[in-house]
C-alpha atoms as a PDB file:
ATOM      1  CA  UNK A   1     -73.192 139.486 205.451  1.00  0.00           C
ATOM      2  CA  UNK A   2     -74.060 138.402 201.908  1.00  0.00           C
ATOM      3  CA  UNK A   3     -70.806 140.149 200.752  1.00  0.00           C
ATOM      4  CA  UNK A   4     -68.821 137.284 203.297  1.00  0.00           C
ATOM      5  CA  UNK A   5     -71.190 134.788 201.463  1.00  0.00           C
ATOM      6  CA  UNK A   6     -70.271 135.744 198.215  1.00  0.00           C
ATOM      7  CA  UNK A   7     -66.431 135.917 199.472  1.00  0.00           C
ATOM      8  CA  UNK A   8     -66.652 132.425 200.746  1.00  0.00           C
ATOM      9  CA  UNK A   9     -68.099 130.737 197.467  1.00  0.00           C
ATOM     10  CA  UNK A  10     -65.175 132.318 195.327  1.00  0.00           C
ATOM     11  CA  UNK A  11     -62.579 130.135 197.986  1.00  0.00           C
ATOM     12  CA  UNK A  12     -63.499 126.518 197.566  1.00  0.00           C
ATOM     13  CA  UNK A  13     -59.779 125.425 198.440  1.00  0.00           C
ATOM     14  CA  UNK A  14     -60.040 126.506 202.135  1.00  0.00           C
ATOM     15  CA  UNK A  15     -58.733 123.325 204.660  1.00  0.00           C
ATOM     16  CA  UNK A  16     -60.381 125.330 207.701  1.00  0.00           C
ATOM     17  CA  UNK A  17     -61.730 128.927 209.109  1.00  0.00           C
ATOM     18  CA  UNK A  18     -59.913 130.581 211.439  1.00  0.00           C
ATOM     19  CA  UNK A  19     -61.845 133.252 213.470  1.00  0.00           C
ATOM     20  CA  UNK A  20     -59.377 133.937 216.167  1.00  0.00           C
ATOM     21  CA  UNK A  21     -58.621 137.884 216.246  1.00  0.00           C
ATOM     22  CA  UNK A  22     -57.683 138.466 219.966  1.00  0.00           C
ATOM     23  CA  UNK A  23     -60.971 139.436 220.935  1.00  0.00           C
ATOM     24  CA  UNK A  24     -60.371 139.082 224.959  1.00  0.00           C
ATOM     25  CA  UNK A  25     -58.059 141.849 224.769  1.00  0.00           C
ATOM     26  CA  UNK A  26     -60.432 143.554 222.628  1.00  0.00           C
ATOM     27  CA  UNK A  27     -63.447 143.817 224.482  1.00  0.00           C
ATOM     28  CA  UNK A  28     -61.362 144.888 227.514  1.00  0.00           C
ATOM     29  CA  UNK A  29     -59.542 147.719 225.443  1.00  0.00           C
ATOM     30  CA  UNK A  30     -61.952 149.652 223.432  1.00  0.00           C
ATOM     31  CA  UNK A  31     -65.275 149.407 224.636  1.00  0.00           C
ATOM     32  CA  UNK A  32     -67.370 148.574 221.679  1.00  0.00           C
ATOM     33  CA  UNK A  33     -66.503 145.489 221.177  1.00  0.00           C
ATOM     34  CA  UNK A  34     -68.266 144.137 224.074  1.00  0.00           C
ATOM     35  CA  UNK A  35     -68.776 140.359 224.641  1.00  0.00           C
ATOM     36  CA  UNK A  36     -72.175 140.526 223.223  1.00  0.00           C
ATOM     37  CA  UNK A  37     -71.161 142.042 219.882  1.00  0.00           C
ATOM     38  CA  UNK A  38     -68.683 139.451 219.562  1.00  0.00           C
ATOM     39  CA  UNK A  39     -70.085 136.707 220.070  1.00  0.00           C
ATOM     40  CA  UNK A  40     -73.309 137.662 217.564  1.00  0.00           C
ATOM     41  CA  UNK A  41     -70.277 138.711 214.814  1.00  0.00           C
ATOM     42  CA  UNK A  42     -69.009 134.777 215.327  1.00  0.00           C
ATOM     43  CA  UNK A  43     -72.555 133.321 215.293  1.00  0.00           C
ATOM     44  CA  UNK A  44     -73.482 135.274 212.290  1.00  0.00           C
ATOM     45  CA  UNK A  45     -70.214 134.510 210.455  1.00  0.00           C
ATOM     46  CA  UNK A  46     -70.040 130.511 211.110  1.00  0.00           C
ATOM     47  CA  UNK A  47     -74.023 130.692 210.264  1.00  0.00           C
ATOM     48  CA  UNK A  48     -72.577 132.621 206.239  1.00  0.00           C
ATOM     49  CA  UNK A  49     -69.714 130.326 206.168  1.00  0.00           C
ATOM     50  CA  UNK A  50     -72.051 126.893 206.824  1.00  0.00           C
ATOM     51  CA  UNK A  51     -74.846 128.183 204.161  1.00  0.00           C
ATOM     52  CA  UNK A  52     -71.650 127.681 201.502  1.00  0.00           C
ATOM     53  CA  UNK A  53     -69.513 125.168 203.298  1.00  0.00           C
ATOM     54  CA  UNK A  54     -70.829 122.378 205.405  1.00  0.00           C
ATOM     55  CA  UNK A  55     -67.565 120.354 206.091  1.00  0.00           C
ATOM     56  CA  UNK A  56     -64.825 122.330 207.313  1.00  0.00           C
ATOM     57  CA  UNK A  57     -63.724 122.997 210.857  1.00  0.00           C
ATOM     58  CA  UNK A  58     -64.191 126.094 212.438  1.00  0.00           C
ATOM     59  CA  UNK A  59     -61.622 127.458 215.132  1.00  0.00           C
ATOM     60  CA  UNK A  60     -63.476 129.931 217.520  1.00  0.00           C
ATOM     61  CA  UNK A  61     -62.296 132.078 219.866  1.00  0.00           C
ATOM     62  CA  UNK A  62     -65.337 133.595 220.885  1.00  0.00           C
ATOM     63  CA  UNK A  63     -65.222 136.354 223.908  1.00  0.00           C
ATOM     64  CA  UNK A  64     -68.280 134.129 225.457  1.00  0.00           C
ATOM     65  CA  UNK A  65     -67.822 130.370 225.046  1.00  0.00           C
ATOM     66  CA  UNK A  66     -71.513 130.175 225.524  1.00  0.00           C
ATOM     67  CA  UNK A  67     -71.063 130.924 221.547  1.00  0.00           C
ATOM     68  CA  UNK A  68     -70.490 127.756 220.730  1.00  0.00           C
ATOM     69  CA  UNK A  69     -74.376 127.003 222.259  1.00  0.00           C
ATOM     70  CA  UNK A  70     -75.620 128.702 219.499  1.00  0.00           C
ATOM     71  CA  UNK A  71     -73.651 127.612 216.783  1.00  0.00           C
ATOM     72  CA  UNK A  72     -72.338 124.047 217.363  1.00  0.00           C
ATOM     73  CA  UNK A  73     -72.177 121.583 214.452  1.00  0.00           C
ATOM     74  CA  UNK A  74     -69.512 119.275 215.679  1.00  0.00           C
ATOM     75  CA  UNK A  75     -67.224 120.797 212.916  1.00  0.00           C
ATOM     76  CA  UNK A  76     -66.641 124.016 215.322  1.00  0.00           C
ATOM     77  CA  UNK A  77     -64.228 124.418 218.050  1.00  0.00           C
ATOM     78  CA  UNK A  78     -63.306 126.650 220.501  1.00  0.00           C
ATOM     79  CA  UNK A  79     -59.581 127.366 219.958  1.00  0.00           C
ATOM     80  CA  UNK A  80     -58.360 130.053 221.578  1.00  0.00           C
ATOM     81  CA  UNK A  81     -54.319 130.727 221.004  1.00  0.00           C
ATOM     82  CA  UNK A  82     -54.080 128.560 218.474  1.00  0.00           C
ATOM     83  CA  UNK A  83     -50.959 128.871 217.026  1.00  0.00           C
ATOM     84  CA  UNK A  84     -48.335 127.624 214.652  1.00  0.00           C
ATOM     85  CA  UNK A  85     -46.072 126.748 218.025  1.00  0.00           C
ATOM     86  CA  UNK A  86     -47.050 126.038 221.245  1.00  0.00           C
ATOM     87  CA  UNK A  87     -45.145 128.597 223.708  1.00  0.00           C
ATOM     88  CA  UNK A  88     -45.004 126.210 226.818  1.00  0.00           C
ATOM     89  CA  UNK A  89     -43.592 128.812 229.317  1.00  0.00           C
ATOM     90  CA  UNK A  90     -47.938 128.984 231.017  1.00  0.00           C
ATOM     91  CA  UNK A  91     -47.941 125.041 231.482  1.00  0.00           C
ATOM     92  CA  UNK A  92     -45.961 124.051 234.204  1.00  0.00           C
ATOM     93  CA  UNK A  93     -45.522 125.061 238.014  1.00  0.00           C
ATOM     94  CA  UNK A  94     -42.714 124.217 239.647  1.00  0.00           C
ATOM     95  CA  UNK A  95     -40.030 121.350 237.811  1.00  0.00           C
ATOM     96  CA  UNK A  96     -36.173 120.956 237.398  1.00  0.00           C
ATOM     97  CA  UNK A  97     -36.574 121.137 233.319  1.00  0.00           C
ATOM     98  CA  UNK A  98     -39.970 119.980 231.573  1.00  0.00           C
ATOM     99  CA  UNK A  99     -39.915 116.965 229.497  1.00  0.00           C
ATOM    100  CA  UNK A 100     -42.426 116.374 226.936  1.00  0.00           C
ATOM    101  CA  UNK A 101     -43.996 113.591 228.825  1.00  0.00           C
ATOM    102  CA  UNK A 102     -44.727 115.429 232.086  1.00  0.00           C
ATOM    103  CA  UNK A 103     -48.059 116.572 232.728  1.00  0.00           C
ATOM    104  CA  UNK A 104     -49.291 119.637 231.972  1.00  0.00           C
ATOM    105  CA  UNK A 105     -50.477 121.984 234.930  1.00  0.00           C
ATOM    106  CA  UNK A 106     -51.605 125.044 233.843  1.00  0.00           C
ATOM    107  CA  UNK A 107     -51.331 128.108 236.125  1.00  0.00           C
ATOM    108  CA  UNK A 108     -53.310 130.757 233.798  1.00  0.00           C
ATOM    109  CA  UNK A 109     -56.192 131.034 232.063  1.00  0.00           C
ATOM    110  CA  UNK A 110     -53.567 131.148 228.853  1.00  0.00           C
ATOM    111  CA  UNK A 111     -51.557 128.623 229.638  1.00  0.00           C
ATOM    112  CA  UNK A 112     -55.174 125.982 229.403  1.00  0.00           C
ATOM    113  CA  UNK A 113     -56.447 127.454 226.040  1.00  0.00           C
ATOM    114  CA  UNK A 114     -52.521 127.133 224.865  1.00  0.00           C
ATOM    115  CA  UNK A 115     -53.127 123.252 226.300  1.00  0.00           C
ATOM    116  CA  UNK A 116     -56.660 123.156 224.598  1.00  0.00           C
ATOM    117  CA  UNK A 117     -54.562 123.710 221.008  1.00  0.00           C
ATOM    118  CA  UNK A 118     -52.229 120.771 221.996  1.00  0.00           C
ATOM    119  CA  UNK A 119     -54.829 118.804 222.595  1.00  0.00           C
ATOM    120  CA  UNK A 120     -57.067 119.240 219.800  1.00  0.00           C
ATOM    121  CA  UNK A 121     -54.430 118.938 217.347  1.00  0.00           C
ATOM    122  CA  UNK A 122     -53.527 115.667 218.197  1.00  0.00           C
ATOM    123  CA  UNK A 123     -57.308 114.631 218.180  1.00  0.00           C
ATOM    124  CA  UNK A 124     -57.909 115.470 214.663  1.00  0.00           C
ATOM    125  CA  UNK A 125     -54.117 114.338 214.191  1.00  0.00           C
ATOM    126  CA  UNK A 126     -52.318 112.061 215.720  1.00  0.00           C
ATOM    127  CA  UNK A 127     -48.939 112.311 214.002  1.00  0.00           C
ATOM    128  CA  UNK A 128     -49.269 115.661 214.465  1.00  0.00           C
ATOM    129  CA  UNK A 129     -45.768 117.674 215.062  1.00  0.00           C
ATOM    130  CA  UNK A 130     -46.146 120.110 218.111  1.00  0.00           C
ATOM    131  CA  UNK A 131     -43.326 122.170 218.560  1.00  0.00           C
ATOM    132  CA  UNK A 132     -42.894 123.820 221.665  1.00  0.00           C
ATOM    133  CA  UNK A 133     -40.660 127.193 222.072  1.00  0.00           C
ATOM    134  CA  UNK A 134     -40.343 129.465 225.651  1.00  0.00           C
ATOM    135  CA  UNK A 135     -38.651 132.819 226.189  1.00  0.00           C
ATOM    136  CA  UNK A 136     -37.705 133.314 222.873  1.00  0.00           C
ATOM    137  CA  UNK A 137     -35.017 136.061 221.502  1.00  0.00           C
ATOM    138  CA  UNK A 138     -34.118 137.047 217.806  1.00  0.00           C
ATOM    139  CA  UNK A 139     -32.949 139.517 215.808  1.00  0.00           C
ATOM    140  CA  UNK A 140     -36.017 140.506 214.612  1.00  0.00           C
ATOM    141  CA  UNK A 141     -37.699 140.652 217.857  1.00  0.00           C
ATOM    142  CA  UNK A 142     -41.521 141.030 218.833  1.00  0.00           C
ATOM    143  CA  UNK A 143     -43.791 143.219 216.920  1.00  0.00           C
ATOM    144  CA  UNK A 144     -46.263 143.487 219.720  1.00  0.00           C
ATOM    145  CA  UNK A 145     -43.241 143.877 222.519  1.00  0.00           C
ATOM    146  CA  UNK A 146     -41.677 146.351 220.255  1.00  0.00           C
ATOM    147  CA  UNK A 147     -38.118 144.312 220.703  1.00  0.00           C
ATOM    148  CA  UNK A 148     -37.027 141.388 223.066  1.00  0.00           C
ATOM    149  CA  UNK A 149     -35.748 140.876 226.553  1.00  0.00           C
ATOM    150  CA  UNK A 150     -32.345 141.248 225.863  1.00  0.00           C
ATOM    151  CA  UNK A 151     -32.510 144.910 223.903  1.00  0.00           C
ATOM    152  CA  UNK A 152     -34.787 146.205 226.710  1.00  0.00           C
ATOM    153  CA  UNK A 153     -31.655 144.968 229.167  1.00  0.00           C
ATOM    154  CA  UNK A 154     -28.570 146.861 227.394  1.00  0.00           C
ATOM    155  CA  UNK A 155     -30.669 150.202 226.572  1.00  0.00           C
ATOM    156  CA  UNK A 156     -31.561 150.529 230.202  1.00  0.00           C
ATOM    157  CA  UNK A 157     -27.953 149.324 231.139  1.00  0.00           C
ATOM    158  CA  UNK A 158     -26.614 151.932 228.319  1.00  0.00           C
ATOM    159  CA  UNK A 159     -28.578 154.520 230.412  1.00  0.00           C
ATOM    160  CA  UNK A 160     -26.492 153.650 233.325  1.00  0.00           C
ATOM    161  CA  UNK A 161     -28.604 151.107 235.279  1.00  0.00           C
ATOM    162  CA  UNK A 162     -28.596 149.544 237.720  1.00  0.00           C
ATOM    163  CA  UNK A 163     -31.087 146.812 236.901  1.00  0.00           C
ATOM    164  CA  UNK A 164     -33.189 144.839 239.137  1.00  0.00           C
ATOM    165  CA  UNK A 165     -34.052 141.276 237.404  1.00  0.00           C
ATOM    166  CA  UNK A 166     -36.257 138.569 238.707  1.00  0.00           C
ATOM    167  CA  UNK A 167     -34.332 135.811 240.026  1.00  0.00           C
ATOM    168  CA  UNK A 168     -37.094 133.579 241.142  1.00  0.00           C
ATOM    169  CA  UNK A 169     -38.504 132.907 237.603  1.00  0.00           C
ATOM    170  CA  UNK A 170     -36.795 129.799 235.729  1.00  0.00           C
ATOM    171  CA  UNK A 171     -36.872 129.008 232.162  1.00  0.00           C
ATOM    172  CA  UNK A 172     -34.481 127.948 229.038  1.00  0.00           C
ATOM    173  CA  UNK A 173     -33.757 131.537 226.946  1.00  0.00           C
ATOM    174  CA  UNK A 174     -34.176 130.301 223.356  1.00  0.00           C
ATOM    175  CA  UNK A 175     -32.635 131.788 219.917  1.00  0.00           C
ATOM    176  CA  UNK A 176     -35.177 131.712 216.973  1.00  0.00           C
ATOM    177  CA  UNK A 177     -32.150 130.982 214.959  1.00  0.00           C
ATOM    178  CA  UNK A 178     -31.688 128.071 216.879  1.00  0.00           C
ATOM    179  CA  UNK A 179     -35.263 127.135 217.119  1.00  0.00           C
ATOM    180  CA  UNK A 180     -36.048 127.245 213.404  1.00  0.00           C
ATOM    181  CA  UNK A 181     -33.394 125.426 212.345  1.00  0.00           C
ATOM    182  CA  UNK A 182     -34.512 122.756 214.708  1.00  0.00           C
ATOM    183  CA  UNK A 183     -38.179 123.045 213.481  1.00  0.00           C
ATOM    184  CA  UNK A 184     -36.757 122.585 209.969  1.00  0.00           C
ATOM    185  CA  UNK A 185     -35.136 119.344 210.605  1.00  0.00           C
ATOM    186  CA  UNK A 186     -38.049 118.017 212.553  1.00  0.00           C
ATOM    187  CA  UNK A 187     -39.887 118.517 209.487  1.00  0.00           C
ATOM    188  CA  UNK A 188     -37.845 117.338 207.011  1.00  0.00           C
ATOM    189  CA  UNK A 189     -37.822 113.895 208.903  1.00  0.00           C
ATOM    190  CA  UNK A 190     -41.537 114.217 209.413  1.00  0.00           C
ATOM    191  CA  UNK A 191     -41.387 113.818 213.131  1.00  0.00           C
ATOM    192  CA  UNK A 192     -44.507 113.758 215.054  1.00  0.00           C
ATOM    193  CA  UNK A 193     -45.743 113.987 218.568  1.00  0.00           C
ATOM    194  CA  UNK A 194     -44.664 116.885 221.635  1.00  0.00           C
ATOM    195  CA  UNK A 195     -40.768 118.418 220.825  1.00  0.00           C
ATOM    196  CA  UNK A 196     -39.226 120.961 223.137  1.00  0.00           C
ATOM    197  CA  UNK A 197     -37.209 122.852 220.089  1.00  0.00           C
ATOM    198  CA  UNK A 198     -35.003 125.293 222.915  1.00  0.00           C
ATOM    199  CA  UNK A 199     -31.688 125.633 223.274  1.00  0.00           C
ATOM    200  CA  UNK A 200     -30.347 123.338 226.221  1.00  0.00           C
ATOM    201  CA  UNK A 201     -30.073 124.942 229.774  1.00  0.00           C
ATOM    202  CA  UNK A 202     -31.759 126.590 231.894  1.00  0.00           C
ATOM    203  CA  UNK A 203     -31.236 129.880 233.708  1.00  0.00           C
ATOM    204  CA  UNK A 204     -33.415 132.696 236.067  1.00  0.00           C
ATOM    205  CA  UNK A 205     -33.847 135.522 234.328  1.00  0.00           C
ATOM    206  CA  UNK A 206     -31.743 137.061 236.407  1.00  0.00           C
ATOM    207  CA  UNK A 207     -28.789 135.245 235.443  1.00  0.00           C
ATOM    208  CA  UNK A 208     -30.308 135.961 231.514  1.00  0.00           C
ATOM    209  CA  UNK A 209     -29.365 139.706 231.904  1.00  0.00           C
ATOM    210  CA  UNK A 210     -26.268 139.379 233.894  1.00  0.00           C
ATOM    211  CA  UNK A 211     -24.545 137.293 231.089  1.00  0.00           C
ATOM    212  CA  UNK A 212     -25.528 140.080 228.056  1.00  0.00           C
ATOM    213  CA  UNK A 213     -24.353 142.427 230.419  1.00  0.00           C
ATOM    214  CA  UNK A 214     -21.182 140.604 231.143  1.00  0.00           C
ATOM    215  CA  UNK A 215     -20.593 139.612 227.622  1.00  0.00           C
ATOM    216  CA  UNK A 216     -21.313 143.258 225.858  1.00  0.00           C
ATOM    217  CA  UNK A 217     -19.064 144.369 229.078  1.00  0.00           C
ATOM    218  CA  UNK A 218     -21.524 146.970 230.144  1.00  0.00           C
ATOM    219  CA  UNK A 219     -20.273 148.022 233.918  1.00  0.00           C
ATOM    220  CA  UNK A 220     -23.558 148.054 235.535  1.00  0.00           C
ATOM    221  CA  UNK A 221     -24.565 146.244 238.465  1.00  0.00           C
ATOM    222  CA  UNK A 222     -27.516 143.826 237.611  1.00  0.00           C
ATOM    223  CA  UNK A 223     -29.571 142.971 241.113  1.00  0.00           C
ATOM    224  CA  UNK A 224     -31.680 140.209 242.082  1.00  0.00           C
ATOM    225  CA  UNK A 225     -35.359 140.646 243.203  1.00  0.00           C
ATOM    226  CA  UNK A 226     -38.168 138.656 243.753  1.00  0.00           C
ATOM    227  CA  UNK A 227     -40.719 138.238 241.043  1.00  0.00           C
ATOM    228  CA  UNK A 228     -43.217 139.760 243.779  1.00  0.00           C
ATOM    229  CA  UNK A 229     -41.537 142.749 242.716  1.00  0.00           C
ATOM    230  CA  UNK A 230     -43.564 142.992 239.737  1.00  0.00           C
ATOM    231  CA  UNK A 231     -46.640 142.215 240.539  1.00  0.00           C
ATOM    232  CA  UNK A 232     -48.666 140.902 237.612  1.00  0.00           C
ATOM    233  CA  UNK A 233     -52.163 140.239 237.419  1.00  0.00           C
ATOM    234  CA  UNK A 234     -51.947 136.965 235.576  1.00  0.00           C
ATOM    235  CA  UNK A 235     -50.019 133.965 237.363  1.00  0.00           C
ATOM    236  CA  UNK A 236     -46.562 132.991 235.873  1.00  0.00           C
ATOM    237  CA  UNK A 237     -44.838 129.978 236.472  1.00  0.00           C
ATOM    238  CA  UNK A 238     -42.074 129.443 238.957  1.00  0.00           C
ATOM    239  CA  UNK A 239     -40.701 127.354 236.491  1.00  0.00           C
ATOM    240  CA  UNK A 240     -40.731 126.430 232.527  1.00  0.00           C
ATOM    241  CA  UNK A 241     -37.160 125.642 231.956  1.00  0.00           C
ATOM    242  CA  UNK A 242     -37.484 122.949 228.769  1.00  0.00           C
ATOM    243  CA  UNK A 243     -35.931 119.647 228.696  1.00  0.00           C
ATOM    244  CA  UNK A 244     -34.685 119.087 224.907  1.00  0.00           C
ATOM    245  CA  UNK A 245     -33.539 115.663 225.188  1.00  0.00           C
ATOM    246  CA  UNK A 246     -35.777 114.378 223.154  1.00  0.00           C
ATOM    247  CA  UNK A 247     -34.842 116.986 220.209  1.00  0.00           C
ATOM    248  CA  UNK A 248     -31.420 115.766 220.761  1.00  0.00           C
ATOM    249  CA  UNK A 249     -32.017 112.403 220.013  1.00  0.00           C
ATOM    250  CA  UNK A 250     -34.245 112.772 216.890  1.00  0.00           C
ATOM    251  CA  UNK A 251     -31.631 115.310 214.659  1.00  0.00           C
ATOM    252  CA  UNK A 252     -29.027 113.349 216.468  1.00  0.00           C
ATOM    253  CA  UNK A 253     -27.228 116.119 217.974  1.00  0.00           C
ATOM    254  CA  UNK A 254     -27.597 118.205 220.776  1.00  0.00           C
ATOM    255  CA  UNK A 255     -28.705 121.712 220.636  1.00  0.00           C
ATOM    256  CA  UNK A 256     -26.188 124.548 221.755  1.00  0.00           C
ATOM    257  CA  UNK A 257     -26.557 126.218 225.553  1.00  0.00           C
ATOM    258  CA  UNK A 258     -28.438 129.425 225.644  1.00  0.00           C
ATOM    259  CA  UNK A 259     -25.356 131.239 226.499  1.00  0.00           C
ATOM    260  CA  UNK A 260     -23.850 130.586 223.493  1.00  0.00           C
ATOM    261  CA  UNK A 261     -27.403 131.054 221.208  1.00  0.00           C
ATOM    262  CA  UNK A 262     -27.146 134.428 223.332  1.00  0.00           C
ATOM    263  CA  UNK A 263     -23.524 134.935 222.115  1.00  0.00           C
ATOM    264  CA  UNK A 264     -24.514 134.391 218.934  1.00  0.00           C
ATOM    265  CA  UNK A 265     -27.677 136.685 219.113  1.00  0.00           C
ATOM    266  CA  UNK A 266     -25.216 139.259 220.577  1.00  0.00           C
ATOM    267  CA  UNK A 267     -22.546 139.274 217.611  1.00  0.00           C
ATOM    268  CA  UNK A 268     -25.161 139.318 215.265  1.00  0.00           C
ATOM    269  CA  UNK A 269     -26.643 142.289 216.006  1.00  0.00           C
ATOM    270  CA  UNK A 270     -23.460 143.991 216.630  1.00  0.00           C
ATOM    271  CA  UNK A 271     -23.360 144.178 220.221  1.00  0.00           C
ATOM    272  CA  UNK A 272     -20.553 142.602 220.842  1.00  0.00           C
ATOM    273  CA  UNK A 273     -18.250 144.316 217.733  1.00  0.00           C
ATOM    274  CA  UNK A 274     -19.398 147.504 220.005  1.00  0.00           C
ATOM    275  CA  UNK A 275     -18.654 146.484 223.704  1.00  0.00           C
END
């Protein structure tokens, strides 16, 4: 550990320490990282980083929160999911569309650490900007999904279908074009507080892959099942459709339906010039 002290005196502009590496998953994947092991790697680690800094926060996310016994200062916090946006598709049950105001109800034990991160934010900050973003699509797409929604839709349609889509799951599909030109304009006129950055709308994800079906003119039939179909063992929402009303009236315009952000998604990565 002295070559992590040694580390840490060479970096005297750190703001914080962030010591969140998934471990959950971890533990549960390859076997030796057990909770144990964990937690004495974060107890040994906050004890290195305290002998050179004293003041900075620590963000934990510790496989046993029982961690933070053992190593609280009142400078260290257990953060799990802490991340640059909050993803608000695990905070709310059942609603029409979610407005920033409405309270959170977690269904998951993700959805409450993603909550915990809201929370704690505005704590230490109370003009704090907290974007929120749900069922997101780009051209990029997910390195850990290998792609998005959408692409895993028109390859299995392009293999002839037919596709069977939940149509009892609600939420607002979301561009990341869309979304970070939204996030840029929040920031440029340092806006603070909860903002839904989505594109407006809201749709079952069912009615998601019928319209990139429809608009790429694939001819394959797109069925809708019950999300009981799929049985998953963590709880999803029924609904997490975003209200951006509040977006709308800070840039001063309103944000552009999912359909088109989809449309636009589409032609962008070709789709469409194919269909």
């Amino acid at each position: 550990m002295e070559k992590h002290r040694k580390l840490l005196r060479q970096r005297t502009h750190n703001s914080r320490y962030d010591l969140l590496n998934e471990v959950w998953v971890q533990t549960s994947i390859i076997p030796a990282l057990n909770a144990s092991r964990v937690d004495s790697f974060y107890i040994e680690l906050t004890e290195a980083i305290r002998t050179v800094d004293p003041n900075h926060i620590i963000f934990l996310e510790p496989a046993n929160v029982n961690t933070l016994n053992a190593s609280f200062d009142g400078k260290i916090v257990w953060a799990p999911h802490f991340y640059p946006l909050s993803f608000a598709s695990k905070y709310y049950p059942r609603n029409l569309t979610v407005l920033e105001a409405d309270k959170p109800a977690p269904v998951n034990v993700y959805g409450v650490s993603k909550l915990a991160g809201e929370q704690l934010t505005l704590t230490a900050q109370p003009r704090a900007l907290i974007v929120r973003v749900a069922s997101l699509f780009g051209v990029a797409g997910a390195r850990g999904k290998g792609g998005n929604f959408i692409e895993t839709i028109l390859k299995k349609a392009r293999d002839g279908g037919p596709l069977q889509v939940v149509s009892d799951q609600f939420m607002t599909p979301t561009y990341t074009m869309d979304a970070a030109d939204a996030i840029l304009r929040l920031v440029k006129l340092n806006a603070g507080g909860v903002v839904h950055a989505s594109n407006s709308g809201a749709c079952s994800w069912y009615e998601f892959a019928s319209k990139a079906v429809e608009l790429t003119r694939l001819k394959v039939p797109v069925q809708p099942v019950s999300a009981s179909t799929y049985p998953s063992k963590a709880r999803r929402p029924a609904n997490s459709a975003l209200n951006n009303s509040h977006l709308a009236e800070l840039l001063g315009r309103a944000q552009r339906s999912w359909d088109d952000g989809l449309q636009a998604y589409l032609s962008e990565k070709g789709h469409l010039r194919a269909a």
